[in-house]
C-alpha atoms as a PDB file:
ATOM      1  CA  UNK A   1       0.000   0.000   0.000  1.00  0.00           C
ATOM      2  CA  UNK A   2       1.377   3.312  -0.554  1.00  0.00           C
ATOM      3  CA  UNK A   3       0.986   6.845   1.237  1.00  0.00           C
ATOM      4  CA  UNK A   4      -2.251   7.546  -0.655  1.00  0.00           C
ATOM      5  CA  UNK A   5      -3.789   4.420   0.309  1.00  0.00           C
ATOM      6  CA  UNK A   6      -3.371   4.799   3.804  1.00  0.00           C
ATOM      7  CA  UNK A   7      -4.306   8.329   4.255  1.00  0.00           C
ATOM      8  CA  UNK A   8      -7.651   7.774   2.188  1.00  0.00           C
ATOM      9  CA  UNK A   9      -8.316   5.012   4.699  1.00  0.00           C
ATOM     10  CA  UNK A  10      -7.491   7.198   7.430  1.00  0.00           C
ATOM     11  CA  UNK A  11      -9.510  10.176   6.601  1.00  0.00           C
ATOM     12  CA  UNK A  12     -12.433   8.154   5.628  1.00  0.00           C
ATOM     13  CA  UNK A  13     -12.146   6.368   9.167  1.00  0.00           C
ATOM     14  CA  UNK A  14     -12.051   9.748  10.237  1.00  0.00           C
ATOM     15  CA  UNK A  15     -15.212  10.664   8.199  1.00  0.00           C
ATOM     16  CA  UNK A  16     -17.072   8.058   8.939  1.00  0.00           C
ATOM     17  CA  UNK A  17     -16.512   8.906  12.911  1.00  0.00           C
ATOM     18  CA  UNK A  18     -17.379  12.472  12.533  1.00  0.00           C
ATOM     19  CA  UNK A  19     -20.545  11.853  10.643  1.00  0.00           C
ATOM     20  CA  UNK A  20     -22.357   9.404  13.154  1.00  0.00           C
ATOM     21  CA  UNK A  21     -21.517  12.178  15.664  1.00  0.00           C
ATOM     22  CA  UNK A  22     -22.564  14.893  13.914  1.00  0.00           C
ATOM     23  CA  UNK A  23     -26.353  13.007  13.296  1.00  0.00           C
ATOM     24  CA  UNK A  24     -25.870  11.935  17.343  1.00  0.00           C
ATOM     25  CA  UNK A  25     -25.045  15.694  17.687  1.00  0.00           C
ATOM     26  CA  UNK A  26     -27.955  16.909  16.161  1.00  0.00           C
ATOM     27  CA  UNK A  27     -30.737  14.349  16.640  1.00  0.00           C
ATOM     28  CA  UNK A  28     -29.496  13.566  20.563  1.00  0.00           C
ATOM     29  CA  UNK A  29     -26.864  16.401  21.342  1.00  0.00           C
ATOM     30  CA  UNK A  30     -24.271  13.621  22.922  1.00  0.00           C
ATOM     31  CA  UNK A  31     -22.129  16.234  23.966  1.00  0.00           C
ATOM     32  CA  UNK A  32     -21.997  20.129  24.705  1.00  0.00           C
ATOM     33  CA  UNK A  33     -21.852  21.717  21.619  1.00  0.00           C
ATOM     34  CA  UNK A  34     -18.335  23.361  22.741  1.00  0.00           C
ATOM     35  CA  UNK A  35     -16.986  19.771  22.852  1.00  0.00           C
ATOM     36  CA  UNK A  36     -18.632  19.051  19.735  1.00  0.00           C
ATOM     37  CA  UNK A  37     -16.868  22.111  17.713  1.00  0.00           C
ATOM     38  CA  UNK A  38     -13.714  20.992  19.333  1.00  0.00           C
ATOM     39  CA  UNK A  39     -14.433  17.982  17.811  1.00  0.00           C
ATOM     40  CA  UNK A  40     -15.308  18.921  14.505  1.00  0.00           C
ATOM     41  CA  UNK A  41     -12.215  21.503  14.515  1.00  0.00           C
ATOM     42  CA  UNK A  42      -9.513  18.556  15.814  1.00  0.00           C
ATOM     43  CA  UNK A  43     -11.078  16.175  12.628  1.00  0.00           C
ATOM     44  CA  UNK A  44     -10.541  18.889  10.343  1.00  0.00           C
ATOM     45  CA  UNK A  45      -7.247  19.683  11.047  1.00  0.00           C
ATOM     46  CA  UNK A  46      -6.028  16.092  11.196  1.00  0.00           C
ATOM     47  CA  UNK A  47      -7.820  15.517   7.685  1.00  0.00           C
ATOM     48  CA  UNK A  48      -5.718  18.230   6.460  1.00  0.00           C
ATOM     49  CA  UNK A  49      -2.309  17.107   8.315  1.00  0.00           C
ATOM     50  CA  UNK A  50      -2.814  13.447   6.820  1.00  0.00           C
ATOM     51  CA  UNK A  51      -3.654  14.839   3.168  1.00  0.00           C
ATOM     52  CA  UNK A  52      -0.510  17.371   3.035  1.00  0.00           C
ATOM     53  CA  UNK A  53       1.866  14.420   4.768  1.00  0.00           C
ATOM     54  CA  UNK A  54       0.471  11.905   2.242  1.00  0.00           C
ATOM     55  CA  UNK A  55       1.157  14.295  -1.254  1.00  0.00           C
ATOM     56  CA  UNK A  56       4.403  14.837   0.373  1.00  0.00           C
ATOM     57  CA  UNK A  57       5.439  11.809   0.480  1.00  0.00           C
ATOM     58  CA  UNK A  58       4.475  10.686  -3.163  1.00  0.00           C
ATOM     59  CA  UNK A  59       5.997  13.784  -4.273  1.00  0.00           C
ATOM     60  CA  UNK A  60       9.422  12.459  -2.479  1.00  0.00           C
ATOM     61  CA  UNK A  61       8.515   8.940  -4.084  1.00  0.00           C
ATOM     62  CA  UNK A  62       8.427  10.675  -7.541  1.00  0.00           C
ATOM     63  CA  UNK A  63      11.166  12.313  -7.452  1.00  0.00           C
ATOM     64  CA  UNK A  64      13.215   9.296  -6.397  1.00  0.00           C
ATOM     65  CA  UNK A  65      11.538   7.095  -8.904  1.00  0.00           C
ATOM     66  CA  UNK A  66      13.050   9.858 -11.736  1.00  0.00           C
ATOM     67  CA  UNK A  67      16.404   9.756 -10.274  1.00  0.00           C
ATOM     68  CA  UNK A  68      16.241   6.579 -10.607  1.00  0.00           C
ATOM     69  CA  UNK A  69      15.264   6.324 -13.985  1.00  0.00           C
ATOM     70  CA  UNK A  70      17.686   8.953 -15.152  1.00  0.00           C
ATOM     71  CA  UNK A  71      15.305  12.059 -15.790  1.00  0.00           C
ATOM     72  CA  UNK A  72      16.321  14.084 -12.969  1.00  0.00           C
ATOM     73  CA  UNK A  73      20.074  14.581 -12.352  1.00  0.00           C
END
């Protein structure tokens, strides 16, 4: 599996999570809504994190792979 893989797994875990707590959210309210936010905020900003590290690391893969090859000097 490589970098891509995993962080699409990851952030659709991560999905999956925050969506059957944002319906609990709204059609129970399971937690204070400041909790909830903090919640929402945290899963956005891993998302993010897990995107940006995975593109880096393909890039890094890429440009390897052209050394490699002899493309890139």
């Amino acid at each position: 599996m490589n970098a891509l893989n995993i962080a699409g797994i990851l952030v659709a875990a991560i999905l999956l999570v925050w969506g059957v707590l944002f319906l609990g959210q709204i059609w129970g309210e399971w937690l204070e809504w400041t909790t909830f936010f903090k919640l929402t905020v945290s899963a956005a900003v891993t998302v993010a994190v897990i995107g940006i590290v995975a593109l880096i690391i393909r890039e890094l893969g890429r440009q390897k792979r052209l050394k490699d090859d002899g493309y890139l000097d």
